[in-house]
C-alpha atoms as a PDB file:
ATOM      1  CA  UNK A   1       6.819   5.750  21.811  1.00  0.00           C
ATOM      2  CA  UNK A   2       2.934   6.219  21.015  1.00  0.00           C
ATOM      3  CA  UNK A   3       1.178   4.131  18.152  1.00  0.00           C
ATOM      4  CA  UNK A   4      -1.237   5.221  15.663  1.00  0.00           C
ATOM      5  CA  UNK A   5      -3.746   3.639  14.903  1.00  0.00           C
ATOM      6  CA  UNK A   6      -6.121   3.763  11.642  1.00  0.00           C
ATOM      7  CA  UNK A   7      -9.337   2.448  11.153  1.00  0.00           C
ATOM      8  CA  UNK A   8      -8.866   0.692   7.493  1.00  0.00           C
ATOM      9  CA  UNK A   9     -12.110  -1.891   7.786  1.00  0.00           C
ATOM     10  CA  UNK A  10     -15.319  -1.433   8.439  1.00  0.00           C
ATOM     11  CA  UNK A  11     -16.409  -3.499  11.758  1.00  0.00           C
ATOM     12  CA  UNK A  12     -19.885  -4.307  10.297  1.00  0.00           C
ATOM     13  CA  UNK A  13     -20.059  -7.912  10.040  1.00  0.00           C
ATOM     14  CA  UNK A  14     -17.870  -8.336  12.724  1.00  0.00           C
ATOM     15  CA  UNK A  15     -18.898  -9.662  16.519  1.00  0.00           C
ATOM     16  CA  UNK A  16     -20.281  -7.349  18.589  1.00  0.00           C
ATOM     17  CA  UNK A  17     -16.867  -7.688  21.215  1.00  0.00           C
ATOM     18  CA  UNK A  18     -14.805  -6.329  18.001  1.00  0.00           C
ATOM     19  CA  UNK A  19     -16.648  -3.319  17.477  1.00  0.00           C
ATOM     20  CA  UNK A  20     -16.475  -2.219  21.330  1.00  0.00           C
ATOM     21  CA  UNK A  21     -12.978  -2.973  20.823  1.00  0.00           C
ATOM     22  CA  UNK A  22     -13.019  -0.746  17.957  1.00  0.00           C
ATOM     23  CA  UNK A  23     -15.407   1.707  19.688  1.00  0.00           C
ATOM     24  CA  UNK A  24     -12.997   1.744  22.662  1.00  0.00           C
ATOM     25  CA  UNK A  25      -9.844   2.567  20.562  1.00  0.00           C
ATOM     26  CA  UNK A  26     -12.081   5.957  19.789  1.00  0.00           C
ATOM     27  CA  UNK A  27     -12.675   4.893  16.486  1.00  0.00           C
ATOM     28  CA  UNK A  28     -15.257   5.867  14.789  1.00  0.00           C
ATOM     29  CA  UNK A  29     -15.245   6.154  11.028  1.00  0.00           C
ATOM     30  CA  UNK A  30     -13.359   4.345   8.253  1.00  0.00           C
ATOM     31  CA  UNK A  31      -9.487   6.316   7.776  1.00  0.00           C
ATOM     32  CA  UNK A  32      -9.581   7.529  11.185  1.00  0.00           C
ATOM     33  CA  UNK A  33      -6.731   7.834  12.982  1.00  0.00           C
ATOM     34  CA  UNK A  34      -5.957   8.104  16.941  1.00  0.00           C
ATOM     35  CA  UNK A  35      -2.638   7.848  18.702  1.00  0.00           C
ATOM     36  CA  UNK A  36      -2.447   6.200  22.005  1.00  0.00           C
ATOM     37  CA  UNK A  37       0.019   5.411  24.347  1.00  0.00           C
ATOM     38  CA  UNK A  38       2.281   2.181  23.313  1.00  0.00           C
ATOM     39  CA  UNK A  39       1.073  -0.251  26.450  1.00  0.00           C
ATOM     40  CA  UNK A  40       0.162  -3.858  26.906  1.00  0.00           C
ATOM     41  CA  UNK A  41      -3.737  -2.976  27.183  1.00  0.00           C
ATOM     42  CA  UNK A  42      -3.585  -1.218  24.037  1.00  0.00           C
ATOM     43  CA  UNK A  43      -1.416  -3.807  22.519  1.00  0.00           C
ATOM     44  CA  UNK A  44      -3.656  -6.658  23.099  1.00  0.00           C
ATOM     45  CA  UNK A  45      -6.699  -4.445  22.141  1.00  0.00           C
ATOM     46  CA  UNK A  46      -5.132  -4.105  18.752  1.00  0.00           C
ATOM     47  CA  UNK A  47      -3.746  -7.599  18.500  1.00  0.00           C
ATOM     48  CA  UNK A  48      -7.624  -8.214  18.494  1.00  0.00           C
ATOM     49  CA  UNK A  49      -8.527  -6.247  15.856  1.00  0.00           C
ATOM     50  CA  UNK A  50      -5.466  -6.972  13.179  1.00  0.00           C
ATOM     51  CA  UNK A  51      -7.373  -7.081  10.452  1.00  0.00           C
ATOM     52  CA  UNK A  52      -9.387  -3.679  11.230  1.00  0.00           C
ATOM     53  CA  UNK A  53      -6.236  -1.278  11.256  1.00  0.00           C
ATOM     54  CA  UNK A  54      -3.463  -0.107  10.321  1.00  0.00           C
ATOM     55  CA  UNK A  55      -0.682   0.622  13.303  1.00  0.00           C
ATOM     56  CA  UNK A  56       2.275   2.732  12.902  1.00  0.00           C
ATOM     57  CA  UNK A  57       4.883   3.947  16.233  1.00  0.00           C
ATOM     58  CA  UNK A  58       5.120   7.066  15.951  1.00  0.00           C
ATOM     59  CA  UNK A  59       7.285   9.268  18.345  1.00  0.00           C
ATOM     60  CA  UNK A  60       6.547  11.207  21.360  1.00  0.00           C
ATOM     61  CA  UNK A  61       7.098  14.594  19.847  1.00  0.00           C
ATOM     62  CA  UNK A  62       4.897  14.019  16.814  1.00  0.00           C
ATOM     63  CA  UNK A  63       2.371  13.389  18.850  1.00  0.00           C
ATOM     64  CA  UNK A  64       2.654  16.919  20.714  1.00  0.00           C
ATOM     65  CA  UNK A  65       2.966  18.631  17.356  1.00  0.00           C
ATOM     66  CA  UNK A  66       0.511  16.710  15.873  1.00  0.00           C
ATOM     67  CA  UNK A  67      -1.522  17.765  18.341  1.00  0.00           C
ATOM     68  CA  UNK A  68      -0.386  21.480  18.147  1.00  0.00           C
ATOM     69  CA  UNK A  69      -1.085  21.155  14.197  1.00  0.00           C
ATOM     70  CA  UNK A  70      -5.199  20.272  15.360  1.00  0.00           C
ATOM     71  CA  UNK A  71      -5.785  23.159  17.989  1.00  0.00           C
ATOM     72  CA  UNK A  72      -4.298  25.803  15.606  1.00  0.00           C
END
């Protein structure tokens, strides 16, 4: 399983350790989406950040065609 996760809220406002959080997701603008391997570390990173995104589990072949879909 992989998760993906989309930036929904804007970080400004927020401390300064949320936004490196954010920052080290590979976030960087709002409706952004990444997809990361589903870990602990990445877990707790977005357990920090709730409020922030949106998360969805996604499987591990949509993440190779997803990634197909972006290099074509």
């Amino acid at each position: 399983m992989a998760l993906k996760i989309t930036l929904v809220r804007s970080p400004i406002g927020y401390s300064k350790r949320q936004k490196r959080t954010v920052e080290a997701l590979g976030l960087r603008r709002l409706h952004q989406s990444v997809i990361k391997p589903d870990n602990p570390a990445i877990r707790g990173m977005v357990r920090k950040i709730s409020h922030l995104v949106r998360v969805e589990e996604v499987a591990e072949n949509a993440v190779t065609e997803e990634a197909a879909n972006v290099s074509a």
